[in-house]
N, C-alpha and C. Protein backbone atom coordinates (compact mmCIF):
# COMPACT_ATOMS: atom_id res chain seq x y z
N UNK A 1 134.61 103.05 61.96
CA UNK A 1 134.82 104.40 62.44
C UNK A 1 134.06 104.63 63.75
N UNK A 2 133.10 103.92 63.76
CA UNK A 2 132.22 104.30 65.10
C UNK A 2 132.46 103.69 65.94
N UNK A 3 133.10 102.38 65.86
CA UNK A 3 133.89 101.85 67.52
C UNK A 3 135.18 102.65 67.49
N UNK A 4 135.57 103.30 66.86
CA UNK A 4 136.86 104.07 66.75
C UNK A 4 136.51 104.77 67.63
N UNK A 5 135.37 105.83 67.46
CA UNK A 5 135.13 107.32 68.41
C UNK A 5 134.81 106.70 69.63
N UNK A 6 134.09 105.32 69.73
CA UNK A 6 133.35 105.19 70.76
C UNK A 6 134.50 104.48 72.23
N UNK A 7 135.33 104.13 71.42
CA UNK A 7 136.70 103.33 72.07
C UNK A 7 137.42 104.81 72.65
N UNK A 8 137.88 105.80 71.83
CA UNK A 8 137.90 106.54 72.32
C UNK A 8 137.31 106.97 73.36
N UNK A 9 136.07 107.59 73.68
CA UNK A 9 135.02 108.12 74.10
C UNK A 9 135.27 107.05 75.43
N UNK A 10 135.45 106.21 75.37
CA UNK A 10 135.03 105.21 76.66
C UNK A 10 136.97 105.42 77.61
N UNK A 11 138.01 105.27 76.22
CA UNK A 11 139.08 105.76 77.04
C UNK A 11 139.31 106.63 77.85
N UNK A 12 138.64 108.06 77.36
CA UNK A 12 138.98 109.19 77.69
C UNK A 12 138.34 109.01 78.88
N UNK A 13 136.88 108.54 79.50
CA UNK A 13 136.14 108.31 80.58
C UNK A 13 137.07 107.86 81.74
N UNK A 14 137.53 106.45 81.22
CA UNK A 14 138.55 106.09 82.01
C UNK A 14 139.87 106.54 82.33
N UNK A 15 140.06 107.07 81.30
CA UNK A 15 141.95 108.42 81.70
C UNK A 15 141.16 109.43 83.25
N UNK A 16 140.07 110.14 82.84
CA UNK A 16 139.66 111.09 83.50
C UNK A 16 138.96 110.32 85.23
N UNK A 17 138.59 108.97 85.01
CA UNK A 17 137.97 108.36 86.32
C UNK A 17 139.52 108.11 87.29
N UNK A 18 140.33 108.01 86.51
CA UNK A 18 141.48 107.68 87.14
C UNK A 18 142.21 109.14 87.85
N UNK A 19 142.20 109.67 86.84
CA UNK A 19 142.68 111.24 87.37
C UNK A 19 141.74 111.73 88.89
N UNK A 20 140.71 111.41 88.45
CA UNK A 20 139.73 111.85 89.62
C UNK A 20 139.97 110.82 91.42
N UNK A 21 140.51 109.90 90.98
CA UNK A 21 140.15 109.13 92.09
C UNK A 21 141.37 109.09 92.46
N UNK A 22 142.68 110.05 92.25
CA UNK A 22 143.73 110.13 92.89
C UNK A 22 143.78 111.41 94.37
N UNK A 23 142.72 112.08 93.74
CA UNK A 23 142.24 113.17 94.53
C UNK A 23 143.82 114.14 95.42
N UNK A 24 142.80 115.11 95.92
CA UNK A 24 143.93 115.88 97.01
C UNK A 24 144.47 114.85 97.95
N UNK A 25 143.75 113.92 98.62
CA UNK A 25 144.37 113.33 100.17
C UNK A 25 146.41 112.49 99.15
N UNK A 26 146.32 111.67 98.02
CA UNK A 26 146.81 111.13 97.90
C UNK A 26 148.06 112.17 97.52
N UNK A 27 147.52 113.10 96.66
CA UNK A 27 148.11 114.40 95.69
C UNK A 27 149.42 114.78 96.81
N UNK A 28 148.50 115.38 98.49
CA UNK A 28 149.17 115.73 99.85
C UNK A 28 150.33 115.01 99.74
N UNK A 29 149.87 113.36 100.13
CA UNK A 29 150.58 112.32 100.43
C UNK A 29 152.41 112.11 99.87
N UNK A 30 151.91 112.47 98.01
CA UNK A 30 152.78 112.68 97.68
C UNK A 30 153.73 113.61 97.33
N UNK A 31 153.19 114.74 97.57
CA UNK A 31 153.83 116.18 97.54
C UNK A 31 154.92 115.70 98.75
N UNK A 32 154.65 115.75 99.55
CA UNK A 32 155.18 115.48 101.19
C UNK A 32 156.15 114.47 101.09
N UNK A 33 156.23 113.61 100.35
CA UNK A 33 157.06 112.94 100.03
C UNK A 33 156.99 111.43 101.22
N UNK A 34 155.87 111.10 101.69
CA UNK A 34 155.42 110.09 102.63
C UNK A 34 154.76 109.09 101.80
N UNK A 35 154.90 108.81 101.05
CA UNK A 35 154.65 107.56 100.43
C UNK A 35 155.73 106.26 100.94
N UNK A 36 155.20 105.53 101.02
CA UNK A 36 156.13 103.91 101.32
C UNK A 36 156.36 104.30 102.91
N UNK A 37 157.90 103.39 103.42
CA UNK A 37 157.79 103.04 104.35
C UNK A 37 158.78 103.51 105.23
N UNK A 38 158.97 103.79 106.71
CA UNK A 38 159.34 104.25 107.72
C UNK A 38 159.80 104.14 108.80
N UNK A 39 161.01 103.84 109.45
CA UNK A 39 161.22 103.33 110.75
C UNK A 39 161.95 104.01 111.21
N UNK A 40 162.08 103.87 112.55
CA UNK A 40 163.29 104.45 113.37
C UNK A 40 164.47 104.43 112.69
N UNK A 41 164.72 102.89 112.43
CA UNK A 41 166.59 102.29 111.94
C UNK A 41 166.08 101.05 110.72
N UNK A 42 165.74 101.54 109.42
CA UNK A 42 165.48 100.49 108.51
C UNK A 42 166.15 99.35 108.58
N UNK A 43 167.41 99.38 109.18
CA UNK A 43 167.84 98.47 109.06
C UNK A 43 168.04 96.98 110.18
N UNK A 44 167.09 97.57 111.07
CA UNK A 44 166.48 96.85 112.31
C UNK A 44 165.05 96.07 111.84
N UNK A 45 165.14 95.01 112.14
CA UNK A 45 163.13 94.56 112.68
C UNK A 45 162.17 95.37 112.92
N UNK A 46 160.99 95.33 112.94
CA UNK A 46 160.06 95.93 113.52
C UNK A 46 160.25 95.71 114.58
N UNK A 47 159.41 96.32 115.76
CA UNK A 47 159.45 96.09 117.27
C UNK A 47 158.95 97.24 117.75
N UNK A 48 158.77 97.11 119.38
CA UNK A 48 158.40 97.82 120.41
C UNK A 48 159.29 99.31 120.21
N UNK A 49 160.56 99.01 120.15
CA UNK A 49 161.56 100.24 120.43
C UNK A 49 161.58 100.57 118.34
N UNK A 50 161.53 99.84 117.85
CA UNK A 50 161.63 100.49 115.99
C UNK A 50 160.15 99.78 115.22
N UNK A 51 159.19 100.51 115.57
CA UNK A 51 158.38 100.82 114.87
C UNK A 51 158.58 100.94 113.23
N UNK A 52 157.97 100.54 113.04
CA UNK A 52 157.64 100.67 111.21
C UNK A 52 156.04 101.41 110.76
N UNK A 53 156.37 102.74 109.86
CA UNK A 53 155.08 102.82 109.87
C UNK A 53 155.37 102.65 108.23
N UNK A 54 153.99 102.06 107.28
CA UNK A 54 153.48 102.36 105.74
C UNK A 54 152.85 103.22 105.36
N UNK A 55 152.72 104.06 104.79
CA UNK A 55 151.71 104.95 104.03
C UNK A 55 151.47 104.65 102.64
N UNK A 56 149.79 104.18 102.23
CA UNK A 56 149.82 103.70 100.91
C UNK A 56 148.90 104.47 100.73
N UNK A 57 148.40 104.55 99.33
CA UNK A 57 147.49 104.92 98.37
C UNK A 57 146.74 103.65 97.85
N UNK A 58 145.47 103.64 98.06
CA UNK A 58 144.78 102.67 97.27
C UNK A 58 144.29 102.85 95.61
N UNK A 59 143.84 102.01 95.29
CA UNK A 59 143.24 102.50 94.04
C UNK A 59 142.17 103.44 93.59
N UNK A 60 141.57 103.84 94.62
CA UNK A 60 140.54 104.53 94.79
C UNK A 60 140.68 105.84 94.94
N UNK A 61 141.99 106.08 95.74
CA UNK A 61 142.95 107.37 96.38
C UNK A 61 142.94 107.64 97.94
N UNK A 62 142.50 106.53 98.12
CA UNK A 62 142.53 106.56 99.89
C UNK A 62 143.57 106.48 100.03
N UNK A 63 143.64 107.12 101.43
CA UNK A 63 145.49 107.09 102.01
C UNK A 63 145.33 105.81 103.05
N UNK A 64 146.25 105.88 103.69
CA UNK A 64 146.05 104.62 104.59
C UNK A 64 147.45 104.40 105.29
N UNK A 65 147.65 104.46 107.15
CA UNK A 65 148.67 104.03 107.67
C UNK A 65 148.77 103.39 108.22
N UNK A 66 149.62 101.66 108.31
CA UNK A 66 150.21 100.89 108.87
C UNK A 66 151.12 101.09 110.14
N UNK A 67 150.81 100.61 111.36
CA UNK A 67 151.62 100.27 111.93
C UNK A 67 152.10 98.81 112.44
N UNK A 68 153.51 98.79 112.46
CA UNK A 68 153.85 97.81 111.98
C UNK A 68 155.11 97.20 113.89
N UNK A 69 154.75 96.86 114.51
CA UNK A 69 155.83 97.26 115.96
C UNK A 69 155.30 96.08 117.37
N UNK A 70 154.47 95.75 117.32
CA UNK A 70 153.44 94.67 118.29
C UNK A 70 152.18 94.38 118.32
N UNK A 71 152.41 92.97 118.34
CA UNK A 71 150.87 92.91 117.45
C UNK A 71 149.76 93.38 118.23
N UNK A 72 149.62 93.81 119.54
CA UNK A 72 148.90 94.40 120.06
C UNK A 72 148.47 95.59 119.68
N UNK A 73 149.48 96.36 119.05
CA UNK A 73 149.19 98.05 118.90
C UNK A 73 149.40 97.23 117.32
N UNK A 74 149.56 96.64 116.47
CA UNK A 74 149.74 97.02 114.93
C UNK A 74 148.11 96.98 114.34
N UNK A 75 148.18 98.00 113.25
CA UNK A 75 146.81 98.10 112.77
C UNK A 75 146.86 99.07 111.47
N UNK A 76 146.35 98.90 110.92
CA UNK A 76 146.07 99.99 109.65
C UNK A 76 145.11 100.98 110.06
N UNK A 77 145.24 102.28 109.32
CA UNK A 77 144.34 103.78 110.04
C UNK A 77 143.85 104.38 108.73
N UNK A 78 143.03 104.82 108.60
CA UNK A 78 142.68 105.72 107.60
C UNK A 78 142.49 107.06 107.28
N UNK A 79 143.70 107.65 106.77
CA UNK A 79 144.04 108.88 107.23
C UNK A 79 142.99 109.83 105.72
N UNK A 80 142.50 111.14 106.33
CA UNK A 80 141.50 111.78 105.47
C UNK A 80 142.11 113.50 105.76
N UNK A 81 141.91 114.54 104.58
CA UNK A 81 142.10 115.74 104.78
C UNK A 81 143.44 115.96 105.19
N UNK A 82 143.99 115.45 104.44
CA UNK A 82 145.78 115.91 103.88
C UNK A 82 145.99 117.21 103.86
N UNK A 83 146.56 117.64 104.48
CA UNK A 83 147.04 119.05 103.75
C UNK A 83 148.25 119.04 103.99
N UNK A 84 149.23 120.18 102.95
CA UNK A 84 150.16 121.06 103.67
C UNK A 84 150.07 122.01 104.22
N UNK A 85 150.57 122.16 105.31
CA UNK A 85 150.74 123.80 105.85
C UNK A 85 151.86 124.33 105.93
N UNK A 86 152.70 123.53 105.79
CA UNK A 86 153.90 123.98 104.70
C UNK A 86 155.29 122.76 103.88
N UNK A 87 156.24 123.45 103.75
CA UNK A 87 156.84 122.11 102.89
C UNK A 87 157.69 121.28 104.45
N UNK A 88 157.47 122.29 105.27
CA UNK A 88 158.36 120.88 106.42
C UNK A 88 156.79 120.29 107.15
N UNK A 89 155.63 120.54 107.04
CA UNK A 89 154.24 120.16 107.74
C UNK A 89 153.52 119.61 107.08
N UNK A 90 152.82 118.60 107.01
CA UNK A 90 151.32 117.60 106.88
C UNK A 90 150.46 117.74 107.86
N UNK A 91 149.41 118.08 107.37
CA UNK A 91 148.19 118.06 108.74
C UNK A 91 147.20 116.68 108.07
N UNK A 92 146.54 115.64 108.86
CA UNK A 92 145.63 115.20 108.49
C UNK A 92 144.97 114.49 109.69
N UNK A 93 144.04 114.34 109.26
CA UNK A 93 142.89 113.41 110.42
C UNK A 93 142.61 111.98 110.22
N UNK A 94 142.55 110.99 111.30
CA UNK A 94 142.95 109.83 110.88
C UNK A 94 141.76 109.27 112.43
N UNK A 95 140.95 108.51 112.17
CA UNK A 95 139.90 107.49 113.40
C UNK A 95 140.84 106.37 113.56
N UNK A 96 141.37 106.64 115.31
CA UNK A 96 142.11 105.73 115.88
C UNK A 96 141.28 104.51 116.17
N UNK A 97 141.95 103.45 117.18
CA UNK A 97 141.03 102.74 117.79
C UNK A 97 139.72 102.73 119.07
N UNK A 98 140.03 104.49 119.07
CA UNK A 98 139.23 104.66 120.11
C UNK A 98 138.80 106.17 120.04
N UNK A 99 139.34 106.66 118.67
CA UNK A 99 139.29 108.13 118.65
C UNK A 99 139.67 108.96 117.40
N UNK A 100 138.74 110.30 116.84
CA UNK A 100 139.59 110.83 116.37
C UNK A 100 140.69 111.70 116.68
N UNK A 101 141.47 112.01 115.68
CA UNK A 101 142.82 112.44 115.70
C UNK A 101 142.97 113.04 114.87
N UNK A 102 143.65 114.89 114.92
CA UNK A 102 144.01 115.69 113.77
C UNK A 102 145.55 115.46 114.34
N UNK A 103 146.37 115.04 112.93
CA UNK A 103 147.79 115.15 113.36
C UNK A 103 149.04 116.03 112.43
N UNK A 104 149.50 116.84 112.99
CA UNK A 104 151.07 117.22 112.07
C UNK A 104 151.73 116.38 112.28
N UNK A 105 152.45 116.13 111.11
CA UNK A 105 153.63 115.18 110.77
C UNK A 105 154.77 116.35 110.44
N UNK A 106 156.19 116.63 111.09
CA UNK A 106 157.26 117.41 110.86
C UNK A 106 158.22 116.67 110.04
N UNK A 107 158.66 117.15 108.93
CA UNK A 107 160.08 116.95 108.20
C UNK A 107 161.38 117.46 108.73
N UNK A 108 162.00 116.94 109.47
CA UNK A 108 163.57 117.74 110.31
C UNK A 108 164.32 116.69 110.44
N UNK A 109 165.27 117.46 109.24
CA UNK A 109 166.89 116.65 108.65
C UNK A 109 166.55 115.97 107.82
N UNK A 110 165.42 115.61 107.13
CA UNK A 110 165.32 114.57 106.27
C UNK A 110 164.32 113.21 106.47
N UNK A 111 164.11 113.56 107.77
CA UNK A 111 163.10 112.51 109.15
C UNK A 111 161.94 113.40 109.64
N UNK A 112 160.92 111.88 108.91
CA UNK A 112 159.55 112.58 109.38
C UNK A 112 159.15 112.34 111.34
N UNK A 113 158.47 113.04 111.93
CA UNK A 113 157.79 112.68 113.23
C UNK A 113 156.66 113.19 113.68
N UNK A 114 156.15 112.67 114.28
CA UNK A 114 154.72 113.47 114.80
C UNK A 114 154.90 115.03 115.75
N UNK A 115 154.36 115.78 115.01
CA UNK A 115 154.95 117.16 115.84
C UNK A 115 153.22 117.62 116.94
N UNK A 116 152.48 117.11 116.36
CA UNK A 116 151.22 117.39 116.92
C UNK A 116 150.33 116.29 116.89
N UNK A 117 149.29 115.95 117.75
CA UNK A 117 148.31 114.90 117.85
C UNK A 117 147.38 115.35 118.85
N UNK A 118 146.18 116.20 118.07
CA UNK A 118 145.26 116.11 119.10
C UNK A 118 143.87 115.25 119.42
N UNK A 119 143.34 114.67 120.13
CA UNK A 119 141.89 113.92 119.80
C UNK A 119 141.15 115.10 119.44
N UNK A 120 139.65 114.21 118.88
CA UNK A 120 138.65 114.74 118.43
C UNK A 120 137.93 115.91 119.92
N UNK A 121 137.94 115.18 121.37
CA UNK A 121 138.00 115.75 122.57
C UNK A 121 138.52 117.19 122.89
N UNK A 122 139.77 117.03 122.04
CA UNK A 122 140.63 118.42 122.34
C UNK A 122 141.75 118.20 123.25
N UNK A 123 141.96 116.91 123.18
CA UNK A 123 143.13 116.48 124.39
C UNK A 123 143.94 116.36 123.55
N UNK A 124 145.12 116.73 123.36
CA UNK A 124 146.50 117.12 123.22
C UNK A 124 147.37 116.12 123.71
N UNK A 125 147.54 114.81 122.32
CA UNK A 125 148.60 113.53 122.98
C UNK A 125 149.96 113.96 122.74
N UNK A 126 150.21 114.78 121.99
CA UNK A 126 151.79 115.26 120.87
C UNK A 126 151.72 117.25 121.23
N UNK A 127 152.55 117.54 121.62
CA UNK A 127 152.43 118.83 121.16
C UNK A 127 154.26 119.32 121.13
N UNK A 128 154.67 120.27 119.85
CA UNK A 128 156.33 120.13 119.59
C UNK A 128 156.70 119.22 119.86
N UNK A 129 156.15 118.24 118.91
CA UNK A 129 157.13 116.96 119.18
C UNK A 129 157.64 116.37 120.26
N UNK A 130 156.62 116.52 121.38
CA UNK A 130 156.87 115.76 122.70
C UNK A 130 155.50 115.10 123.14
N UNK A 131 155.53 113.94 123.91
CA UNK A 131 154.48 113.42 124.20
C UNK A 131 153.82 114.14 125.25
N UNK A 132 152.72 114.64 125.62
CA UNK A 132 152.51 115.38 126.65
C UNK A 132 152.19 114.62 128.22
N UNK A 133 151.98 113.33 128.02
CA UNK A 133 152.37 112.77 129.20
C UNK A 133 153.39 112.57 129.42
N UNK A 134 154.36 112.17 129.65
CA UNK A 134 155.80 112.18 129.14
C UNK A 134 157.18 113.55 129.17
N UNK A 135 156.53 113.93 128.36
CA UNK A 135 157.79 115.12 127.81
C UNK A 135 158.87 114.28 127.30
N UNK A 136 158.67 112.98 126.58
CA UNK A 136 159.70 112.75 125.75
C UNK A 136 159.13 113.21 124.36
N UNK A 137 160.45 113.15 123.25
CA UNK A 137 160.49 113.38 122.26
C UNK A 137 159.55 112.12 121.20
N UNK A 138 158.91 112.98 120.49
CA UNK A 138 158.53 111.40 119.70
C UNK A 138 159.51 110.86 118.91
N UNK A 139 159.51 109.59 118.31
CA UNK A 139 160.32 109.22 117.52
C UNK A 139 160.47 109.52 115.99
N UNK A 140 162.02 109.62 115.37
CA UNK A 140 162.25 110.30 114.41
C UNK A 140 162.06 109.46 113.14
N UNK A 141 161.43 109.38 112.20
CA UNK A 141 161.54 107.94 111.49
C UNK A 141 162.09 108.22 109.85
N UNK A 142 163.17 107.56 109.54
CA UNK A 142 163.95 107.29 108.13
C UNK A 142 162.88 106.81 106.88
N UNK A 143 163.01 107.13 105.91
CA UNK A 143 162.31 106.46 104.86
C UNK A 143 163.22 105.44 104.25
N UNK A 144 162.73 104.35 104.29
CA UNK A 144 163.45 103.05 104.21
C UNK A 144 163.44 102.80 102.80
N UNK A 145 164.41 101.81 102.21
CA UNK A 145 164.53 101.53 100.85
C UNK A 145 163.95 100.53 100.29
N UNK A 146 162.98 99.85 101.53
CA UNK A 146 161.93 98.92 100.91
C UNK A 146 161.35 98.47 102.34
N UNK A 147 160.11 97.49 102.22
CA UNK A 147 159.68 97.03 103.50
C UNK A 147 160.01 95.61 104.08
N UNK A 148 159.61 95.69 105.19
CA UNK A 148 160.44 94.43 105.85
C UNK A 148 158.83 93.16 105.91
């Protein structure tokens, strides 16, 4: 009877360590529906012009994004402070290779894109979904039916 309660007692620890370490950032992640993987045209390569991005969850509940496009720019990021600000918006903050970054991610048509990106500085790389050096549009990206 007493490894009974105590088996218990040690389960329930572990049901509840697990619950805990999924936290808000991952909770965001998946509300938003950005889990797995992302490209311009899934059905293309990675590359320069079709980018691939991942968004995973670790075991721990860290989020985490892949880019996946030249090996010069590809790298994993660690994205922190998920939120919604609403059901078409994600806000979160993510330490680039040279910087932080608070970013919105927009849902329009069904395709996620970067609608905002500012550094930690206050410089403004994304703003409505245009690059601000530039004034092009950022790119629109599909949720793919598996990864390449």
């Amino acid at each position: 009877m007493r490894s009974i309660v105590l088996t218990s007692a040690v389960l329930a620890v572990c049901i509840s360590a697990g619950e805990a370490l999924a936290g808000p950032d991952s909770d965001a992640l998946a509300k938003f529906g950005m889990e797995g993987t992302f490209a311009v045209d899934c059905a293309q390569p990675p590359g320069p012009r079709n980018p691939y991005l991942t968004y995973t969850v670790s075991p721990r509940g860290g989020v985490t994004r892949t880019l996946k496009m030249d090996p010069s720019l590809d790298g994993s990021f660690s994205m922190r402070n998920l939120r919604l600000l609403a059901n078409d918006r994600l806000q979160y903050q993510e330490t680039g290779r040279q910087a932080e970054f608070t970013v919105i991610i927009a849902r329009i048509g069904g395709r996620i894109r970067s609608w905002e990106s500012v550094r930690g500085d206050g410089q403004a790389m994304i703003r409505d979904g245009l690059f601000t050096g530039s004034g092009q549009p950022t790119p629109a990206f599909e949720k793919c039916a598996s990864a390449r």
